[in-house]
Protein backbone atom coordinates (compact mmCIF):
# COMPACT_ATOMS: atom_id res chain seq x y z
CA UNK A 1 0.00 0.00 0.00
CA UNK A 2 2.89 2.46 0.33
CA UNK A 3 3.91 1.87 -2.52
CA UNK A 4 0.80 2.75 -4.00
CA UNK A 5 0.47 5.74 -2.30
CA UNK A 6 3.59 6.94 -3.43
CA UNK A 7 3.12 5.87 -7.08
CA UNK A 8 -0.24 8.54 -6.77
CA UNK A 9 2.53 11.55 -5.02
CA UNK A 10 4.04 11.10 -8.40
CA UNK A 11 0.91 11.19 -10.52
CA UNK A 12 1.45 14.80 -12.31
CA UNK A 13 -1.20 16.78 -10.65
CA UNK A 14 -1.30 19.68 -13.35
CA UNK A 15 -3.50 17.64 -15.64
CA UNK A 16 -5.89 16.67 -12.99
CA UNK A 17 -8.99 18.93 -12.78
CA UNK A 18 -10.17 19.96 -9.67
CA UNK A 19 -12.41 17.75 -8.58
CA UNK A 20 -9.85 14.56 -9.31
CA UNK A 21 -7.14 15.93 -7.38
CA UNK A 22 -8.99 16.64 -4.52
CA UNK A 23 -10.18 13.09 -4.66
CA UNK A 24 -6.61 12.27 -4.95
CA UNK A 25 -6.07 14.10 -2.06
CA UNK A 26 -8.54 12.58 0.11
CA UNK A 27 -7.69 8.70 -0.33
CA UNK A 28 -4.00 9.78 0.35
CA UNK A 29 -5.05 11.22 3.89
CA UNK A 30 -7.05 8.22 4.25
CA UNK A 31 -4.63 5.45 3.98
CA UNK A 32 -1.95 7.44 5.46
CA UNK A 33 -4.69 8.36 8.80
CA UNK A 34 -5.50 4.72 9.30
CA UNK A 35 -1.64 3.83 9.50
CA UNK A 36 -1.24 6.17 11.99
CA UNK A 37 -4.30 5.25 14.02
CA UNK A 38 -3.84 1.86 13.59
CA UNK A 39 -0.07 2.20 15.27
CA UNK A 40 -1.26 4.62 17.83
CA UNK A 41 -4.29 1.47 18.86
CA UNK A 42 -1.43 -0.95 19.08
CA UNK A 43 0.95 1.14 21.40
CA UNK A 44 -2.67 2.12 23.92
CA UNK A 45 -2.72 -2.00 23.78
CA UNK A 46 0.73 -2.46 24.27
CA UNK A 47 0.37 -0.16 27.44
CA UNK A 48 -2.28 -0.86 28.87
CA UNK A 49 -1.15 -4.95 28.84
CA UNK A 50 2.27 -3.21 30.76
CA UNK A 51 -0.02 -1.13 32.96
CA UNK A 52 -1.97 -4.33 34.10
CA UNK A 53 0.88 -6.61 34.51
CA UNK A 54 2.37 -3.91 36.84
CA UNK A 55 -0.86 -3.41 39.27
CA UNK A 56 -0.94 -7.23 39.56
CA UNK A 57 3.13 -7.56 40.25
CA UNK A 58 2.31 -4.98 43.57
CA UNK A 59 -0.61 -6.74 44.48
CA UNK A 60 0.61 -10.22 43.93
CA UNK A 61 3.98 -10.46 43.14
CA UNK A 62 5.89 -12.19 40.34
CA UNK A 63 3.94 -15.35 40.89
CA UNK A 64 0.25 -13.28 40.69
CA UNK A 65 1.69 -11.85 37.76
CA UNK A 66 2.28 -15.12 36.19
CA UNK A 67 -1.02 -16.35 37.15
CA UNK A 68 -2.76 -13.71 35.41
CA UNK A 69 -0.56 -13.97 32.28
CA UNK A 70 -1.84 -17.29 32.33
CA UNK A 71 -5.59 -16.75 33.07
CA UNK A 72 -5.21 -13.79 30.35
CA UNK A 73 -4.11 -16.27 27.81
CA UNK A 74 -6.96 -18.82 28.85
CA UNK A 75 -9.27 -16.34 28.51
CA UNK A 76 -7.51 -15.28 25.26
CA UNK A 77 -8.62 -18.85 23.85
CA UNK A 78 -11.89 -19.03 25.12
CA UNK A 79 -13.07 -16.01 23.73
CA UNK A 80 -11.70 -16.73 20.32
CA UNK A 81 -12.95 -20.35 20.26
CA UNK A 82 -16.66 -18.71 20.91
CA UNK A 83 -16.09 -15.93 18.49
CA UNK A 84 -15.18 -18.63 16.06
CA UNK A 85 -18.71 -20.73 16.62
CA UNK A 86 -20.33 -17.64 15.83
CA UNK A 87 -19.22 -17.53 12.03
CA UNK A 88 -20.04 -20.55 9.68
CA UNK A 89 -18.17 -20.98 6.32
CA UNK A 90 -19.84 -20.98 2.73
CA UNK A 91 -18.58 -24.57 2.43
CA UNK A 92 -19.42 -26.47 5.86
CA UNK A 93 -22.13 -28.84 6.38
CA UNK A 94 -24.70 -26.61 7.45
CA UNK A 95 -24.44 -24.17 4.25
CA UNK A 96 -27.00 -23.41 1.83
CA UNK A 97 -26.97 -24.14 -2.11
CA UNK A 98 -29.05 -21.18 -2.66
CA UNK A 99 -26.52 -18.59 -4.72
CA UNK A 100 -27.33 -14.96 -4.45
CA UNK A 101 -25.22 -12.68 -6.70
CA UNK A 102 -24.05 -8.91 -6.53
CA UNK A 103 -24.20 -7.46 -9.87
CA UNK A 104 -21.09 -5.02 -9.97
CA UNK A 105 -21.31 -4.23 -13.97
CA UNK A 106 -22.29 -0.30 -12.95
CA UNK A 107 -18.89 1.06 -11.82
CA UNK A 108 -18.99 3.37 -14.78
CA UNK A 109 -22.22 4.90 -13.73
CA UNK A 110 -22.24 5.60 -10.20
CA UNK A 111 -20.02 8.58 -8.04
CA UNK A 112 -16.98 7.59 -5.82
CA UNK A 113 -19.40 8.22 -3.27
CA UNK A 114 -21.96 6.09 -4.00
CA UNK A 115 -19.40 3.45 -4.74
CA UNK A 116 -18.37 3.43 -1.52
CA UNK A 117 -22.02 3.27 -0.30
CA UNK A 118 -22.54 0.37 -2.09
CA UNK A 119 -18.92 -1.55 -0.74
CA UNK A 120 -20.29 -0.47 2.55
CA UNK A 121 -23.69 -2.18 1.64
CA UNK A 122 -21.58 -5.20 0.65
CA UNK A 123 -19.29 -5.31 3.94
CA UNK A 124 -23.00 -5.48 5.86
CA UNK A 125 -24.08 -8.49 3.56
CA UNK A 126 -20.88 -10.53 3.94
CA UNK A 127 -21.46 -9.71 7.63
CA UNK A 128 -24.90 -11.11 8.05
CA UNK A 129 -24.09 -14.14 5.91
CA UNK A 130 -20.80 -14.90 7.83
CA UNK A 131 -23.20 -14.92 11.14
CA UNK A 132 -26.19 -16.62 9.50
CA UNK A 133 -26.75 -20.68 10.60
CA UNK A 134 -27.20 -21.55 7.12
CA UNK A 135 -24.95 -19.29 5.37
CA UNK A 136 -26.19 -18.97 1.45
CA UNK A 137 -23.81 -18.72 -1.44
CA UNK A 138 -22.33 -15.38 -1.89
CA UNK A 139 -21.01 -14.30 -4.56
CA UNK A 140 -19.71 -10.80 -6.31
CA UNK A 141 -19.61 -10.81 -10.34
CA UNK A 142 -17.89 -8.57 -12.50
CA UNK A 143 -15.75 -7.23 -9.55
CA UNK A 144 -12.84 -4.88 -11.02
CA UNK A 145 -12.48 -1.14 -12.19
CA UNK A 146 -13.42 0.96 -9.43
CA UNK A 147 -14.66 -0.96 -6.70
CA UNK A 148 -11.65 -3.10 -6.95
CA UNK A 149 -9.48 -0.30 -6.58
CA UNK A 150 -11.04 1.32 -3.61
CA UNK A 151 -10.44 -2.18 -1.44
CA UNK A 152 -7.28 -2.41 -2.58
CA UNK A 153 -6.57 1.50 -1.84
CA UNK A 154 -7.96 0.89 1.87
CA UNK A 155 -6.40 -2.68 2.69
CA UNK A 156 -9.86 -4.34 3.71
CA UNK A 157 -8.14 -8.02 2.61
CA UNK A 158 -11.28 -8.77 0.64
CA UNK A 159 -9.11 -11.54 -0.69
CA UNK A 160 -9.72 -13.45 2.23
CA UNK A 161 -13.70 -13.60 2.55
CA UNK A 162 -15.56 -16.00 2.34
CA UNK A 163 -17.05 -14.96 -0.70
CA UNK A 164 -16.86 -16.33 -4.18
CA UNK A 165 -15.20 -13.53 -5.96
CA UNK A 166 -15.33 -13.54 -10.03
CA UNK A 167 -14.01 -11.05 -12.48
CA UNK A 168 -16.58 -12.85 -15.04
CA UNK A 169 -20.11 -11.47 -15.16
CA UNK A 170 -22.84 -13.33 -13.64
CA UNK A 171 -23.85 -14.55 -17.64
CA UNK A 172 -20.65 -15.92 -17.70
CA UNK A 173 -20.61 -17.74 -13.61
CA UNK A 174 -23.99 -19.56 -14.50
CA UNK A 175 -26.36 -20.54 -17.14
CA UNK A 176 -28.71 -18.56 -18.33
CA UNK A 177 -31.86 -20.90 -17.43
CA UNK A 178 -30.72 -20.75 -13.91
CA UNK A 179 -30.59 -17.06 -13.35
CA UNK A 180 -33.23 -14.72 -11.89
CA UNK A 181 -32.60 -10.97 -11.71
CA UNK A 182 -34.36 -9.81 -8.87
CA UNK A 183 -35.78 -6.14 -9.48
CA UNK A 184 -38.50 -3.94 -8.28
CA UNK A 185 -39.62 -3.36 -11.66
CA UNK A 186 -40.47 -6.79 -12.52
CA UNK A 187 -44.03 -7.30 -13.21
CA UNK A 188 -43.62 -10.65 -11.61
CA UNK A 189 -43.41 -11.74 -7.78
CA UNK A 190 -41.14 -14.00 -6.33
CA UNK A 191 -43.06 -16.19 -4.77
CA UNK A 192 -40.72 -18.58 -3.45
CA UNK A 193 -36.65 -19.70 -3.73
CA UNK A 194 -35.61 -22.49 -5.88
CA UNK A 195 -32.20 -23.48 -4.70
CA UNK A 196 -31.30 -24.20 -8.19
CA UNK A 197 -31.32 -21.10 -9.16
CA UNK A 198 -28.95 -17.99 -9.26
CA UNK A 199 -30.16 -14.90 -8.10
CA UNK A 200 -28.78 -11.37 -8.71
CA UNK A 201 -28.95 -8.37 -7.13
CA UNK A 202 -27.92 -4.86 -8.65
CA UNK A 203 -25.10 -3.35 -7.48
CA UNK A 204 -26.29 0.36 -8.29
CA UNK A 205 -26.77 3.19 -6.07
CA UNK A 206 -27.97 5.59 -8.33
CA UNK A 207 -30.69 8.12 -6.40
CA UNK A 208 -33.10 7.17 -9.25
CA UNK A 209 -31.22 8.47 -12.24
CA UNK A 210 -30.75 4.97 -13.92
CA UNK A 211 -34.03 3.66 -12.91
CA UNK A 212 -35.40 0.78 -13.91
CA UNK A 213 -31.94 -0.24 -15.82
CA UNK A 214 -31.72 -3.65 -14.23
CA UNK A 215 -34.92 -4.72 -15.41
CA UNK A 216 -34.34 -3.68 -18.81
CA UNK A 217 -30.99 -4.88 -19.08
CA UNK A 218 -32.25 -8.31 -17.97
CA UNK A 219 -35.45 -8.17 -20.49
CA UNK A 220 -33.23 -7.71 -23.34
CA UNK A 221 -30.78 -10.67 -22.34
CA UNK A 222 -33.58 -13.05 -22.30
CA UNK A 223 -33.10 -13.59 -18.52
CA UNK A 224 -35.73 -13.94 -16.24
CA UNK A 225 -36.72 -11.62 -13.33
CA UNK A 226 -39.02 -11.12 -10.20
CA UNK A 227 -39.71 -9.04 -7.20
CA UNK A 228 -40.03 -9.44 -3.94
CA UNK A 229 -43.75 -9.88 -2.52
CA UNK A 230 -43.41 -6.74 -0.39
CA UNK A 231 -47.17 -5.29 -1.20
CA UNK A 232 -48.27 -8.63 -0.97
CA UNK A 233 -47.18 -9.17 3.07
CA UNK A 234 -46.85 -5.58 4.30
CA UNK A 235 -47.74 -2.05 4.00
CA UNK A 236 -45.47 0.89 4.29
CA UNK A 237 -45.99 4.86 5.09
CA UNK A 238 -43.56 5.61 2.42
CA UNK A 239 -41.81 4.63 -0.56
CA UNK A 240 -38.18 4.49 -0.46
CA UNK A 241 -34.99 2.77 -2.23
CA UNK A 242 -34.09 -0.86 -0.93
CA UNK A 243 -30.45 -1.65 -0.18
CA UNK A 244 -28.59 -4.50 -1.51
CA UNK A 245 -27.72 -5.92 2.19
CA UNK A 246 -31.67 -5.34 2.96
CA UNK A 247 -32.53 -7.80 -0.41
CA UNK A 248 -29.90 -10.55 0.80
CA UNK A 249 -31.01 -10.80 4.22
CA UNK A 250 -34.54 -10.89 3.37
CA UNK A 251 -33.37 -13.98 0.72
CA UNK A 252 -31.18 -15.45 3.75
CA UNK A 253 -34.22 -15.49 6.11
CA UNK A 254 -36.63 -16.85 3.59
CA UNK A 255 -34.07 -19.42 2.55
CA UNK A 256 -34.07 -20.72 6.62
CA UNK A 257 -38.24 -19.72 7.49
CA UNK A 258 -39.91 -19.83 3.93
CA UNK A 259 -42.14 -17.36 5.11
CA UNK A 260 -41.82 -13.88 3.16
CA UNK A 261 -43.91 -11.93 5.51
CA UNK A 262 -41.65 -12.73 8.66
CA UNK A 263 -38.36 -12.17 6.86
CA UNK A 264 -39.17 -8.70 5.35
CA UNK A 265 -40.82 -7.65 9.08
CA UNK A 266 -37.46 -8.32 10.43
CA UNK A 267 -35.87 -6.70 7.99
CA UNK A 268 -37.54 -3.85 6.89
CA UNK A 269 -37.83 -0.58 9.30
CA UNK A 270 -40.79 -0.92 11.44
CA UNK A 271 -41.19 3.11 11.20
CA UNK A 272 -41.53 2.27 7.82
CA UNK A 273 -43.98 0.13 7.91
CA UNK A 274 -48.05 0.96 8.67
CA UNK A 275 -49.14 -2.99 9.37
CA UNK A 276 -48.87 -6.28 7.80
CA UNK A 277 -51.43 -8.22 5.10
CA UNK A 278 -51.76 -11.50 4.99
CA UNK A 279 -49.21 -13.34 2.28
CA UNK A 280 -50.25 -12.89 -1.17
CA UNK A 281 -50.26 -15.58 -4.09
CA UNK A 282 -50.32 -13.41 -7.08
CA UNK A 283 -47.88 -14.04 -9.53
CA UNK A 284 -48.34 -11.08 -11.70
CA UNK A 285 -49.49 -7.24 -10.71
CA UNK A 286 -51.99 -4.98 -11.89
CA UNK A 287 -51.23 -4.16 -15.52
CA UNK A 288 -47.86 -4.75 -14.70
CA UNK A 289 -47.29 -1.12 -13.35
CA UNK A 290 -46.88 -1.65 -9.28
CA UNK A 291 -43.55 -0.59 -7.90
CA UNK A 292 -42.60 -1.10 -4.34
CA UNK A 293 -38.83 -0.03 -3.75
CA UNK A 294 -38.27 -0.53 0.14
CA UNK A 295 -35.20 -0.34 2.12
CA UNK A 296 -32.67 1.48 4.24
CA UNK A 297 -32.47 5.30 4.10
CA UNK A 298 -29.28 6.27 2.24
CA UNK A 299 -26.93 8.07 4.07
CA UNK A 300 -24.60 10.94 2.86
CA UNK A 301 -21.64 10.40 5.17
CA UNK A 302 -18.85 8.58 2.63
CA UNK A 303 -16.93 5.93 4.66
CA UNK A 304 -13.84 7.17 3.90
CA UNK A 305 -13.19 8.10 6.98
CA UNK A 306 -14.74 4.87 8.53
CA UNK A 307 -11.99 3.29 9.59
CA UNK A 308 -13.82 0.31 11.47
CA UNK A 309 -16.13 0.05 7.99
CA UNK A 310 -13.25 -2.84 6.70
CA UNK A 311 -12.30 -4.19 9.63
CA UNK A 312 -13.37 -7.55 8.73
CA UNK A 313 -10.36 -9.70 10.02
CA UNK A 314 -12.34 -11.33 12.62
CA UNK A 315 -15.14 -12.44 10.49
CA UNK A 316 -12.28 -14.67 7.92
């Protein structure tokens, strides 16, 4: 990483425009910041650890001092033998089939901002899934360009998830018959989860100036497409834009209850939400037209400056 960030001092700032080297700017602060903060949280560990040895050498002497070295270590173990039952892998016995895809094809179309937003949205879903009792196949298509570069400009070791990472698109991962594009503009409602299926979610923050690209994008591929029955089991006060870790945690808790209207009531915002309906059966909505885009308000703070946002040794 220092060598990256030295290889972007030497980038010849003169044919930058404004806004790129003050973008320039920022990352280089960033990385540089978390190095320093990151040092400065090892010494405050590094003392504190001397600070408690010493209280228990005048209390105890050398041999109290040993016996909490000991007990420290014990309790060292312990805790990281229960943090460890607390994740499950992708590939142990108690896994799901189902796959659930990230579409990250929109680089090109979205801010550095919302970028991050959306990597932030994706840190949350690998999250959930890595603490999930029946994990689901993850996976992230098309990863590269942009998105690629910000992890790697901000160390988060993404290379180490438990995530099935591909360069390839989705088209490319799995067969066309066994993909379903999920999208609030589908006509169609998802009305249950075939684990033989492939199922992709958009990765596009775009405030509503691309709408309705993912379902036109996967009409014109010939690839299937639904939405999830969110009229159908509850009604909400407003209508808002649904996040990408809102749609995979709603998939990962139908996937375990098969019961829509309990996984989108524990997902969704209750302040959001006026009541519940009883679980609808239609396949197909009126004239095709109804829309219901639900999910986590957006928020305008970039996590540049997050610097527990990729902290995600302890869930690898």
């Amino acid at each position: 990483m220092e060598g990256d960030i030295e290889e972007s001092k030497d980038i010849d700032q003169s044919t930058m425009s404004k806004r790129q080297r003050k973008r320039l700017q920022k990352r280089q602060f960033f990385v540089e910041h978390r190095k320093i903060k990151r040092k400065e949280k090892k010494e405050r560990k590094k003392a504190e650890k001397r600070k408690l040895q010493a209280e228990k050498e005048t209390e105890d002497g050398q041999e109290g001092v040993s016996s909490a070295s000991d007990n420290l270590t014990n309790n060292k173990e312990k805790l990281f033998c229960e943090k460890k039952k607390k994740f499950r892998s992708m590939n142990s016995e108690h896994a799901s089939s189902l796959r659930v895809a990230i579409d990250l094809s929109f680089d090109d179309l979205m801010t550095d901002r919302d970028i991050h937003k959306l990597l932030k949205q994706i840190q949350r879903t690998y999250s959930i899934n890595r603490r999930a009792d029946r994990p689901i196949q993850l996976y992230l298509t098309s990863f590269g360009g942009r998105s690629k570069t910000i992890l790697d400009e901000i160390q988060c070791k993404y290379t180490s998830w438990d995530v099935h990472i591909k360069e390839e698109s989705y088209g490319d991962v799995f067969s066309q018959e066994d993909v379903v594009y999920l999208t609030s503009d589908s006509p169609y409602v998802l009305s249950e989860v075939d684990e033989s299926k492939a199922y992709i979610i958009g990765g596009l923050v775009d405030h509503n100036h691309h709408k309705g690209l993912c379902y036109r994008l996967a009409v014109e591929r010939g690839i299937a497409h639904a939405r999830l029955p969110i009229s159908e089991c509850v009604k909400l006060k407003s209508r808002t834009v649904i996040t990408v870790n809102h749609v995979f945690e709603i998939m990962l808790l139908y996937s375990q209850t098969k019961d829509w209207k309990e996984s989108l009531v524990q997902v969704l915002p209750a302040r959001k939400m006026e009541g519940a309906t009883e679980n609808g059966g239609h396949k197909k909505t009126e004239n095709g037209a109804q829309k219901d885009e639900i999910a986590e308000e957006e928020t305008d703070k970039s996590i540049e400056g997050n610097d527990e946002y990729y902290s995600l040794q302890d869930l690898n």
